[in-house]
PDB file of N, CA and C in Angstrom:
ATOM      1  N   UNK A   1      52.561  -6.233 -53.704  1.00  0.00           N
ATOM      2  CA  UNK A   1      52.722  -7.559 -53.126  1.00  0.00           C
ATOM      3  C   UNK A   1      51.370  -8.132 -52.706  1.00  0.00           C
ATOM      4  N   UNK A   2      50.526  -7.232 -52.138  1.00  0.00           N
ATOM      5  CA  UNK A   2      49.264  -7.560 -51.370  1.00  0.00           C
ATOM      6  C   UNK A   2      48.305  -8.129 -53.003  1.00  0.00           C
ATOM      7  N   UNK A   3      48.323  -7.389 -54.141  1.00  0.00           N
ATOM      8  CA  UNK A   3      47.750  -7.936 -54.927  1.00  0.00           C
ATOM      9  C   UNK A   3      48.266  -9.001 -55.290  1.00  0.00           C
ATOM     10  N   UNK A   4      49.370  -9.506 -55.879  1.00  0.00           N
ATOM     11  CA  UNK A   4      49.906 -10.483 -56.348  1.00  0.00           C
ATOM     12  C   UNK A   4      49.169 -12.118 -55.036  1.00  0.00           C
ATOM     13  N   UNK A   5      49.369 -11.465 -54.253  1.00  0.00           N
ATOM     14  CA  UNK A   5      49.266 -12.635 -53.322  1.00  0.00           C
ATOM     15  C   UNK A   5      47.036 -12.960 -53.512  1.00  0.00           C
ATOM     16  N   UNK A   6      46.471 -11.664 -53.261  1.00  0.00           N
ATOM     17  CA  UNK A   6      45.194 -11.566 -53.781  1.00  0.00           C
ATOM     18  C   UNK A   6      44.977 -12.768 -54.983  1.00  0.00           C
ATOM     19  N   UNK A   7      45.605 -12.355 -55.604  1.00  0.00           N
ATOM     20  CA  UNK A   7      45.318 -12.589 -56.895  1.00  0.00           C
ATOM     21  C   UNK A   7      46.081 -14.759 -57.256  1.00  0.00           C
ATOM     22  N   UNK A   8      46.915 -15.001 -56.681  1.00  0.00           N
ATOM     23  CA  UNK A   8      47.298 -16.489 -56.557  1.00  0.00           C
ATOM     24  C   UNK A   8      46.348 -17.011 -55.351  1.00  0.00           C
ATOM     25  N   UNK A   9      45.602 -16.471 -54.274  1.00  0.00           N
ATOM     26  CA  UNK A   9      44.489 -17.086 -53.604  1.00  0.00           C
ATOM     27  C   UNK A   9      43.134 -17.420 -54.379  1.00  0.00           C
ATOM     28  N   UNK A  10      42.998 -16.147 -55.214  1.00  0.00           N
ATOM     29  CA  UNK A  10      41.621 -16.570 -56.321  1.00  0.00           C
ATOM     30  C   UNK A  10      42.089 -17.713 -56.876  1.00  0.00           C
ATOM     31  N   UNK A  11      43.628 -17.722 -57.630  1.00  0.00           N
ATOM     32  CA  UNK A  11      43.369 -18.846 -58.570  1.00  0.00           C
ATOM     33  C   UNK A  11      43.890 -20.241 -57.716  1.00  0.00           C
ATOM     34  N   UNK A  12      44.184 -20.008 -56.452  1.00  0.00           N
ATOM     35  CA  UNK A  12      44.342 -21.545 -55.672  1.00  0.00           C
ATOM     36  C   UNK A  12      42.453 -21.972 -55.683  1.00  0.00           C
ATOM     37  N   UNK A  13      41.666 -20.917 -54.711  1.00  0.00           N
ATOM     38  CA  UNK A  13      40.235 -21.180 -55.361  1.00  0.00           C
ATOM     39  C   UNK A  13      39.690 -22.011 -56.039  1.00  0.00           C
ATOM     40  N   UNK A  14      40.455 -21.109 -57.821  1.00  0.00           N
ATOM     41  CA  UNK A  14      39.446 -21.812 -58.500  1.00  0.00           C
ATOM     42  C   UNK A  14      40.226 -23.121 -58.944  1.00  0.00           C
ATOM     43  N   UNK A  15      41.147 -23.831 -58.983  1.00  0.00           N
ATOM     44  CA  UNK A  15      41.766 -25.053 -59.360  1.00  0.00           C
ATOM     45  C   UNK A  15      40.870 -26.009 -57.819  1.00  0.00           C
ATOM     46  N   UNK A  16      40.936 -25.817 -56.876  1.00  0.00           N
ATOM     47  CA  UNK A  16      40.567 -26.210 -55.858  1.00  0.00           C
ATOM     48  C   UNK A  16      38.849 -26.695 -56.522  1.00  0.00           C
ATOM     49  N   UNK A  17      37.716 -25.712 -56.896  1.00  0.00           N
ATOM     50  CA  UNK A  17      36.643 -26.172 -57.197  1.00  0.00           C
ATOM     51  C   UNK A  17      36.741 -26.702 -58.976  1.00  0.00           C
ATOM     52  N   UNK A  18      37.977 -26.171 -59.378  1.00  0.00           N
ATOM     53  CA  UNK A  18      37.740 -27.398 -60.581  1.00  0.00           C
ATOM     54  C   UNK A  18      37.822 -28.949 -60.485  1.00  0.00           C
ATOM     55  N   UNK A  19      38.849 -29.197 -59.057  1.00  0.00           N
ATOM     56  CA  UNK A  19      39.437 -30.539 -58.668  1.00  0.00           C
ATOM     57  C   UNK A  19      38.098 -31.380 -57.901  1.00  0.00           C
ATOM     58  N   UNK A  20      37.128 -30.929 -58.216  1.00  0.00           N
ATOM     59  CA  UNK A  20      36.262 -31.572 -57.018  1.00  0.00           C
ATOM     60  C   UNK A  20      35.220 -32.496 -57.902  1.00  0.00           C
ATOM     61  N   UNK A  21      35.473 -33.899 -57.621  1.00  0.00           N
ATOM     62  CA  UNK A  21      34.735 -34.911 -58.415  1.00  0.00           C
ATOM     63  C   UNK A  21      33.351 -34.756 -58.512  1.00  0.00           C
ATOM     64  N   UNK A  22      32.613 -35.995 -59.471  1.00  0.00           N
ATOM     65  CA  UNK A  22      31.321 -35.770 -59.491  1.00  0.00           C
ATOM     66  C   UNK A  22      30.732 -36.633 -58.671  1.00  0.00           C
ATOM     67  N   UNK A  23      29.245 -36.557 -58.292  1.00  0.00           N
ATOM     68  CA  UNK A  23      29.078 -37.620 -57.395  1.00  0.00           C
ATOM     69  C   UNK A  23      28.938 -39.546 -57.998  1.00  0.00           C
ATOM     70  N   UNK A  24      29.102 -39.981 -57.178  1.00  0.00           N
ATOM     71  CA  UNK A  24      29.350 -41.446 -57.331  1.00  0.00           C
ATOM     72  C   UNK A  24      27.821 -42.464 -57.056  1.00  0.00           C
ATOM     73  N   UNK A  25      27.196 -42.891 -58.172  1.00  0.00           N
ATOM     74  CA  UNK A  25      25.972 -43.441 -58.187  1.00  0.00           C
ATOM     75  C   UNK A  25      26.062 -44.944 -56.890  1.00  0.00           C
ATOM     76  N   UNK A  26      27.178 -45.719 -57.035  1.00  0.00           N
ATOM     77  CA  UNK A  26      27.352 -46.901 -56.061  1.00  0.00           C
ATOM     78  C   UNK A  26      27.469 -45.949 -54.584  1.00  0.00           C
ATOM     79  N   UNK A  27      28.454 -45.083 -54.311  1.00  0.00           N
ATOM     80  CA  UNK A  27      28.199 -44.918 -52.987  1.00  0.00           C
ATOM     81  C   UNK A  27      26.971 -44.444 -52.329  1.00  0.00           C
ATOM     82  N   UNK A  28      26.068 -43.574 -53.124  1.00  0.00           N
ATOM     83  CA  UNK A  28      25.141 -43.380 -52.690  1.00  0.00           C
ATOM     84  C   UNK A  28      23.692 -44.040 -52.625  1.00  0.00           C
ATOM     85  N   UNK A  29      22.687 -43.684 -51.859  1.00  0.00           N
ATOM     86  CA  UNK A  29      21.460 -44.864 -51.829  1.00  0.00           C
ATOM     87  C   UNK A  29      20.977 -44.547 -53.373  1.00  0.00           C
ATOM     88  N   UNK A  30      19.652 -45.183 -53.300  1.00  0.00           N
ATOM     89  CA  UNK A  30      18.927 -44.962 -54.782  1.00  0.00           C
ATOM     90  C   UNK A  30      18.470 -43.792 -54.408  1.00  0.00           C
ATOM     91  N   UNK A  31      17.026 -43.348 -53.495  1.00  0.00           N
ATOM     92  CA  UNK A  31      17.007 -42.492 -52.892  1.00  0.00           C
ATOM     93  C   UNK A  31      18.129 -40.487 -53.057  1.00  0.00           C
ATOM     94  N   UNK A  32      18.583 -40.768 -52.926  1.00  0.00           N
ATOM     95  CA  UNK A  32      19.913 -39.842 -52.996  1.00  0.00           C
ATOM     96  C   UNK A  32      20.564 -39.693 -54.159  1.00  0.00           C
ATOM     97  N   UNK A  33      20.418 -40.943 -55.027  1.00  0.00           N
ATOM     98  CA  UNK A  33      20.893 -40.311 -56.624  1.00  0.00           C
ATOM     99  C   UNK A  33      19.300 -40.227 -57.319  1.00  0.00           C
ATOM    100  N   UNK A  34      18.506 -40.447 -56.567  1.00  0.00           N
ATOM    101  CA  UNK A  34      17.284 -39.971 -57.823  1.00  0.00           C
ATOM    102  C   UNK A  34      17.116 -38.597 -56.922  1.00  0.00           C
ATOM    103  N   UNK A  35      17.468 -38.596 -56.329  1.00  0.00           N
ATOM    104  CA  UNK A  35      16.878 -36.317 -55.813  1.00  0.00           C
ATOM    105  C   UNK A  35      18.139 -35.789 -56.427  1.00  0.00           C
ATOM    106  N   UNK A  36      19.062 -36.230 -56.361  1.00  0.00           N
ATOM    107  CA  UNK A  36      20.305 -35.191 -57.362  1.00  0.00           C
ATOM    108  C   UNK A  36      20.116 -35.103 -58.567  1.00  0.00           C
ATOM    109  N   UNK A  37      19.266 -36.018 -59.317  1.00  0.00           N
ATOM    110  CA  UNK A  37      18.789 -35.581 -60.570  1.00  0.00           C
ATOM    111  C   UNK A  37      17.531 -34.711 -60.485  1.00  0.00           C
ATOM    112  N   UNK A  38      16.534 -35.207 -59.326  1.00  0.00           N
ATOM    113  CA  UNK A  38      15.379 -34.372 -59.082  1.00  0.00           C
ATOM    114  C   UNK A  38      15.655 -32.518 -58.936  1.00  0.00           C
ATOM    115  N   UNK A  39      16.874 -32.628 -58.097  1.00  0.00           N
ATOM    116  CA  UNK A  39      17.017 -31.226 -57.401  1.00  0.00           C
ATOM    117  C   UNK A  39      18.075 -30.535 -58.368  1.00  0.00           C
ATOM    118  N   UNK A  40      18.412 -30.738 -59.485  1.00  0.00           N
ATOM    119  CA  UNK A  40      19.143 -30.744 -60.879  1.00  0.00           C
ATOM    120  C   UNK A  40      18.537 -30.163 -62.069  1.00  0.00           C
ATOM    121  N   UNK A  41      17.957 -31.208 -62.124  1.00  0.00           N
ATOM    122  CA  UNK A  41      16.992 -31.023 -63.271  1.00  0.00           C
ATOM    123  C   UNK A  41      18.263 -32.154 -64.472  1.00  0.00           C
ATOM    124  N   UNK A  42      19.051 -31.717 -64.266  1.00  0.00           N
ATOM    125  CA  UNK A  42      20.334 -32.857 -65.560  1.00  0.00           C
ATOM    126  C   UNK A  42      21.552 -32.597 -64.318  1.00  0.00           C
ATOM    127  N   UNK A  43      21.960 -33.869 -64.221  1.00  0.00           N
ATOM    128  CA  UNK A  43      23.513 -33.826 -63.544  1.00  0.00           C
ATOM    129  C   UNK A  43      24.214 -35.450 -64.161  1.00  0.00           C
ATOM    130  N   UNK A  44      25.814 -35.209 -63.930  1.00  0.00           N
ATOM    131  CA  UNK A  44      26.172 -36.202 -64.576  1.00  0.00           C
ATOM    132  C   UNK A  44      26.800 -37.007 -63.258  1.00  0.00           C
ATOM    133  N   UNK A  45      26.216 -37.922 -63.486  1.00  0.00           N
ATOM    134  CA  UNK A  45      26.574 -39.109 -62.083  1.00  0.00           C
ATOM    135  C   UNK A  45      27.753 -40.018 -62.698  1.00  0.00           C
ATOM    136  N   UNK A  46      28.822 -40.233 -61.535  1.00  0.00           N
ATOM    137  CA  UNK A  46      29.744 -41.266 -62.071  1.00  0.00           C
ATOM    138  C   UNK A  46      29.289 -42.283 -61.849  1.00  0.00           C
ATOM    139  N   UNK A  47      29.047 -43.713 -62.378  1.00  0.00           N
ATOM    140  CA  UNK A  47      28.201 -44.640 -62.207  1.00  0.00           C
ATOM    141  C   UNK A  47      29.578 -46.238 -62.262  1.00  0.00           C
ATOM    142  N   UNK A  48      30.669 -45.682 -61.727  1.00  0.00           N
ATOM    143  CA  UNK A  48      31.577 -46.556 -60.748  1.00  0.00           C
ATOM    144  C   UNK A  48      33.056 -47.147 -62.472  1.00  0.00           C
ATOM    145  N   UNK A  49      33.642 -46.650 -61.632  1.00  0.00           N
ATOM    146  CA  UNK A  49      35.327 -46.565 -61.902  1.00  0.00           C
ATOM    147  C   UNK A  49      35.502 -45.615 -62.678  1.00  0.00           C
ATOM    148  N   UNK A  50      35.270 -45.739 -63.793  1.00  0.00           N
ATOM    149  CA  UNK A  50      35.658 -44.617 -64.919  1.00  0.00           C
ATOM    150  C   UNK A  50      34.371 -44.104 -65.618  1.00  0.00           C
ATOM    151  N   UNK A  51      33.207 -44.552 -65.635  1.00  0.00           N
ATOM    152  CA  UNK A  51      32.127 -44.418 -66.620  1.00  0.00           C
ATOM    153  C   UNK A  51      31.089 -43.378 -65.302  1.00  0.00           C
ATOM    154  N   UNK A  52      30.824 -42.673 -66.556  1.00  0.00           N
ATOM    155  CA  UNK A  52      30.029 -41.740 -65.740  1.00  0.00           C
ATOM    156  C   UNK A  52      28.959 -41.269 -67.059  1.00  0.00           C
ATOM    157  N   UNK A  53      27.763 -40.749 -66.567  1.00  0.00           N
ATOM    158  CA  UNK A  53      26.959 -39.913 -68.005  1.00  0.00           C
ATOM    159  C   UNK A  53      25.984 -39.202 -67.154  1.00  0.00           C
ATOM    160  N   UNK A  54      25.013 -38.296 -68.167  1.00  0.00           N
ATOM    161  CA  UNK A  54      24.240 -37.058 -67.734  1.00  0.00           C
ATOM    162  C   UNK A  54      23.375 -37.881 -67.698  1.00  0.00           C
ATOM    163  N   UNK A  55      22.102 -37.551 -66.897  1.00  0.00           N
ATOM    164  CA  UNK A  55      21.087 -37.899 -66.333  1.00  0.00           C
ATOM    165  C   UNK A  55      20.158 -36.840 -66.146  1.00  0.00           C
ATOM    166  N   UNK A  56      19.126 -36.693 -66.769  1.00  0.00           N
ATOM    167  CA  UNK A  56      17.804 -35.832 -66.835  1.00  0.00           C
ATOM    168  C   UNK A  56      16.143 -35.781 -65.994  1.00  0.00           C
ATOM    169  N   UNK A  57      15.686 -34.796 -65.479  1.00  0.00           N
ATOM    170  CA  UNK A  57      14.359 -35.325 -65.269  1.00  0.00           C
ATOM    171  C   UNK A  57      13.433 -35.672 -66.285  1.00  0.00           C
ATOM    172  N   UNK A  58      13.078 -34.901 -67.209  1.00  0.00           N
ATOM    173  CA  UNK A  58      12.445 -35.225 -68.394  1.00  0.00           C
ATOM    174  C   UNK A  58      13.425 -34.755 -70.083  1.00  0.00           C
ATOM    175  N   UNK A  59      12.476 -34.288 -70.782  1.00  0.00           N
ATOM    176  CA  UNK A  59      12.937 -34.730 -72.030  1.00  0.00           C
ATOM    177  C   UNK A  59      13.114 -32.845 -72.282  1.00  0.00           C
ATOM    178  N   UNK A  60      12.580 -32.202 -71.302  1.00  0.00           N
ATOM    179  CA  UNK A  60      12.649 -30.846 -71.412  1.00  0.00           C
ATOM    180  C   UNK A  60      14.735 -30.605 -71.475  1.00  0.00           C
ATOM    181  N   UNK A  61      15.065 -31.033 -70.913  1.00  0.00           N
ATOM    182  CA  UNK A  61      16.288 -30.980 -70.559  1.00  0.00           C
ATOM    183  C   UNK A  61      17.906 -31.557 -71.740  1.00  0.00           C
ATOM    184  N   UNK A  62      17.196 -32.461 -72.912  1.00  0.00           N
ATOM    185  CA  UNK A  62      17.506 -32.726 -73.758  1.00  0.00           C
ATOM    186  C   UNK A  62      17.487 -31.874 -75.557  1.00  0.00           C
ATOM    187  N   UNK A  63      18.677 -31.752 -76.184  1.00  0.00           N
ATOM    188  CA  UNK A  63      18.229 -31.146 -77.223  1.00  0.00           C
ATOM    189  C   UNK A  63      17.274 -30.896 -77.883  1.00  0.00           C
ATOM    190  N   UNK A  64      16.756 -30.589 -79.052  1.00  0.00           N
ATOM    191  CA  UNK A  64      15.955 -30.918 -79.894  1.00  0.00           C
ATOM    192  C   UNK A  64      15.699 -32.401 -80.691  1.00  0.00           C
ATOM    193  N   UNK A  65      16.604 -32.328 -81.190  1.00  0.00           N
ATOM    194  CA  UNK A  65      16.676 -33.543 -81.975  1.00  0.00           C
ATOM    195  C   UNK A  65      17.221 -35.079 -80.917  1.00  0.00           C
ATOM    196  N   UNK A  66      16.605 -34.961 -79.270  1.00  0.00           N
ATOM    197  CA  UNK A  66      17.200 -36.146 -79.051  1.00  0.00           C
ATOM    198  C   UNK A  66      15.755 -36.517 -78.282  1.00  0.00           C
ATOM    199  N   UNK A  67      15.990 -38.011 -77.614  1.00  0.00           N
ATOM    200  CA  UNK A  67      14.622 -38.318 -76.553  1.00  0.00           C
ATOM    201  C   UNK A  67      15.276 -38.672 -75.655  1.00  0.00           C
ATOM    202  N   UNK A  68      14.177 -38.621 -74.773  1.00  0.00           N
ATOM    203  CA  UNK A  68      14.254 -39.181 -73.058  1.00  0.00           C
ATOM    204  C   UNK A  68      14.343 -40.839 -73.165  1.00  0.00           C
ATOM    205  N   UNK A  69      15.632 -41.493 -72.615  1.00  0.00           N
ATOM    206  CA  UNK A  69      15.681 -42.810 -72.674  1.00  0.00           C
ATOM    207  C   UNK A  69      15.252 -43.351 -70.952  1.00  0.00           C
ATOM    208  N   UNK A  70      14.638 -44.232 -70.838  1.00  0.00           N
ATOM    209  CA  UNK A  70      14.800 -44.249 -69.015  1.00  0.00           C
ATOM    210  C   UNK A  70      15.775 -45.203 -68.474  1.00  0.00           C
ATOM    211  N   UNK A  71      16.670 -44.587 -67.783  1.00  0.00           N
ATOM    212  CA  UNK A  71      17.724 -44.877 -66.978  1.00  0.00           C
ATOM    213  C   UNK A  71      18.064 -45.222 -65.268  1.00  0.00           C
ATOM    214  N   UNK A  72      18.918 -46.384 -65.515  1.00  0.00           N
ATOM    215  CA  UNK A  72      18.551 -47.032 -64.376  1.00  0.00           C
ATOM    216  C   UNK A  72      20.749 -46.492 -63.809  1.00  0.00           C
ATOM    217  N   UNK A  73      20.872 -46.663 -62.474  1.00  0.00           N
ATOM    218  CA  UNK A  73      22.426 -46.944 -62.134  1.00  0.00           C
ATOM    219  C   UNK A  73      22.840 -47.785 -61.027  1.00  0.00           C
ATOM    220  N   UNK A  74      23.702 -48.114 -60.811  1.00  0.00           N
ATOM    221  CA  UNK A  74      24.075 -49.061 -59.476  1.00  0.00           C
ATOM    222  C   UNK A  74      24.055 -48.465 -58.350  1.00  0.00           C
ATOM    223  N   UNK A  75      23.364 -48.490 -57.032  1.00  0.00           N
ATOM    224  CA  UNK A  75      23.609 -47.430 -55.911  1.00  0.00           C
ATOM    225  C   UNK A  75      23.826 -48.498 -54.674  1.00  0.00           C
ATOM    226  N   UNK A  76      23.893 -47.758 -53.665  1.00  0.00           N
ATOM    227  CA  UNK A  76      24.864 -48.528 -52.334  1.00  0.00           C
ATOM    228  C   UNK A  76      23.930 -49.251 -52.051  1.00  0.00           C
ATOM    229  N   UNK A  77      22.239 -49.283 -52.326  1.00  0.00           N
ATOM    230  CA  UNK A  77      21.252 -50.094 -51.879  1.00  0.00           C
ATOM    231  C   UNK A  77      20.339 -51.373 -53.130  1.00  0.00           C
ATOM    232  N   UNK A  78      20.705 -51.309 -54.247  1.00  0.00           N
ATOM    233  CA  UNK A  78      20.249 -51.766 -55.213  1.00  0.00           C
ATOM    234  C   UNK A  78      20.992 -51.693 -56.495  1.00  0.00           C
ATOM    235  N   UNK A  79      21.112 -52.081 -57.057  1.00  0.00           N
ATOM    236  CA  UNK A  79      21.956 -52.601 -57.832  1.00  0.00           C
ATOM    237  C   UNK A  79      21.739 -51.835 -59.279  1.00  0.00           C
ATOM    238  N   UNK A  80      20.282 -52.161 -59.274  1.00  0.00           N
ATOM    239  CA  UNK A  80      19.118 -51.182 -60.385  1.00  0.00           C
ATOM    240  C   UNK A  80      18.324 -49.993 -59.762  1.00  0.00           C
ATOM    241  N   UNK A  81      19.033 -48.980 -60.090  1.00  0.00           N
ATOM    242  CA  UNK A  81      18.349 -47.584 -59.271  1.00  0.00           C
ATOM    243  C   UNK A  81      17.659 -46.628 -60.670  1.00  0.00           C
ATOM    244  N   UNK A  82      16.467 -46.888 -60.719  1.00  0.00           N
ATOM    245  CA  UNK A  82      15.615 -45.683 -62.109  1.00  0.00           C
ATOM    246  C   UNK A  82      15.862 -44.213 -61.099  1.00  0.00           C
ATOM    247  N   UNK A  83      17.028 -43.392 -61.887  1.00  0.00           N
ATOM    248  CA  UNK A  83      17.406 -41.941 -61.460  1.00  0.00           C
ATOM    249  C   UNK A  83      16.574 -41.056 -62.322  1.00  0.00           C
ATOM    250  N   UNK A  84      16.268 -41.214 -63.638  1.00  0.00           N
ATOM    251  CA  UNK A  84      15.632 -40.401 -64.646  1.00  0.00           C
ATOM    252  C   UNK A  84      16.075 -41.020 -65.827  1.00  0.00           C
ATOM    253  N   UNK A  85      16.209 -40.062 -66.765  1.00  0.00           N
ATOM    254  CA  UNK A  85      16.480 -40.567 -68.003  1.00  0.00           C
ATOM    255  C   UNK A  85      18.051 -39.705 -68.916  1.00  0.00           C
ATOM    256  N   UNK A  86      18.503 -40.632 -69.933  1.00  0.00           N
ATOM    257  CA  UNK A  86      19.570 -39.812 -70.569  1.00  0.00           C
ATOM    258  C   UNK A  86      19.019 -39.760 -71.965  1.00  0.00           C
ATOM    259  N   UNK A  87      19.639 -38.500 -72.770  1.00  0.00           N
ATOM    260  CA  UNK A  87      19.496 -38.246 -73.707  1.00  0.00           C
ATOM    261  C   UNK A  87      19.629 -38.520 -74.881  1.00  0.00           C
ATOM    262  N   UNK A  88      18.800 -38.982 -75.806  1.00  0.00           N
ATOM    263  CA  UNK A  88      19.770 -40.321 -77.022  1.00  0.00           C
ATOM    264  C   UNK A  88      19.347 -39.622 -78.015  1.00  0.00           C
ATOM    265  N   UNK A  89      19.883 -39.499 -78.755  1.00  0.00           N
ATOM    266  CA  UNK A  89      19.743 -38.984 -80.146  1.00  0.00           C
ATOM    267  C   UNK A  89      18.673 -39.862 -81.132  1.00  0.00           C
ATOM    268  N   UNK A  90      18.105 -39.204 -82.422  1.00  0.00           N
ATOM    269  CA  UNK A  90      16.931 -39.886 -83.046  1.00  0.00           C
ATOM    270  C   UNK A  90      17.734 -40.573 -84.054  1.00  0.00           C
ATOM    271  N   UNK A  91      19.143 -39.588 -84.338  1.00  0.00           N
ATOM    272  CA  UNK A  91      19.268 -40.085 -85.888  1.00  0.00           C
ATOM    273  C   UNK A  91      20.535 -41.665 -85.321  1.00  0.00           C
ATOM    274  N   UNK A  92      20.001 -42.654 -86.511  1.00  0.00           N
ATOM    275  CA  UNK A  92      20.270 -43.942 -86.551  1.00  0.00           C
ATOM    276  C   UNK A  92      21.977 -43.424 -86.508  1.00  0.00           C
ATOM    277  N   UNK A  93      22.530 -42.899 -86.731  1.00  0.00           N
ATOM    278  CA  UNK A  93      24.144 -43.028 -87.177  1.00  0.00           C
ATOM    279  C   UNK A  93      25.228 -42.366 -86.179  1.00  0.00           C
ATOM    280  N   UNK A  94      24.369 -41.910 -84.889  1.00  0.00           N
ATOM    281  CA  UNK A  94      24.699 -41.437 -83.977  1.00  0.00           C
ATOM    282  C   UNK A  94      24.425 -42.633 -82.352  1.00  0.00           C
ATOM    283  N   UNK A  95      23.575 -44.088 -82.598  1.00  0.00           N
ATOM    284  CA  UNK A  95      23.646 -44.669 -81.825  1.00  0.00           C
ATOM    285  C   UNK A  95      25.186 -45.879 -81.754  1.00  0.00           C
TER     286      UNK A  95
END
């Protein structure tokens, strides 16, 4: 019994840290979404209702075959916040 019960606390756990959103580029300052990419290195910011994307410090952090684009998002203090950059692919048929 003691395991069974063990064992449905791990997996309350882990549904619990799967359920936990990403952070939100409008609620936070600019400030505060450019160190979550800083202190990251790549994290994916929701950038308000449904649209969200990855965000990089440099180009180290991107495939091979893609580049560093520079990227701006909406935050609680500015409207245009430069967080870093996202990753865009070279080849024409993939933009």
């Amino acid at each position: 019994m003691t395991r069974i019960l063990t064992m449905l606390f791990a997996l309350g756990l882990a549904g619990t840290a799967l359920a936990q959103g990403r952070p939100q580029s409008p609620s936070l300052s600019c400030a505060a979404n450019r160190q979550s990419v800083l202190a990251n290195g790549a994290i994916v910011l929701g950038t308000g209702g449904y649209t969200y994307d990855r965000f990089v410090v440099h180009r180290g952090f991107c495939q091979f075959d893609e580049y560093a684009d520079p990227a701006w998002v909406p935050a609680r203090d500015t409207p245009q916040c430069f967080v870093g950059y996202r990753c865009k692919s070279n080849r024409p048929w993939d933009d």
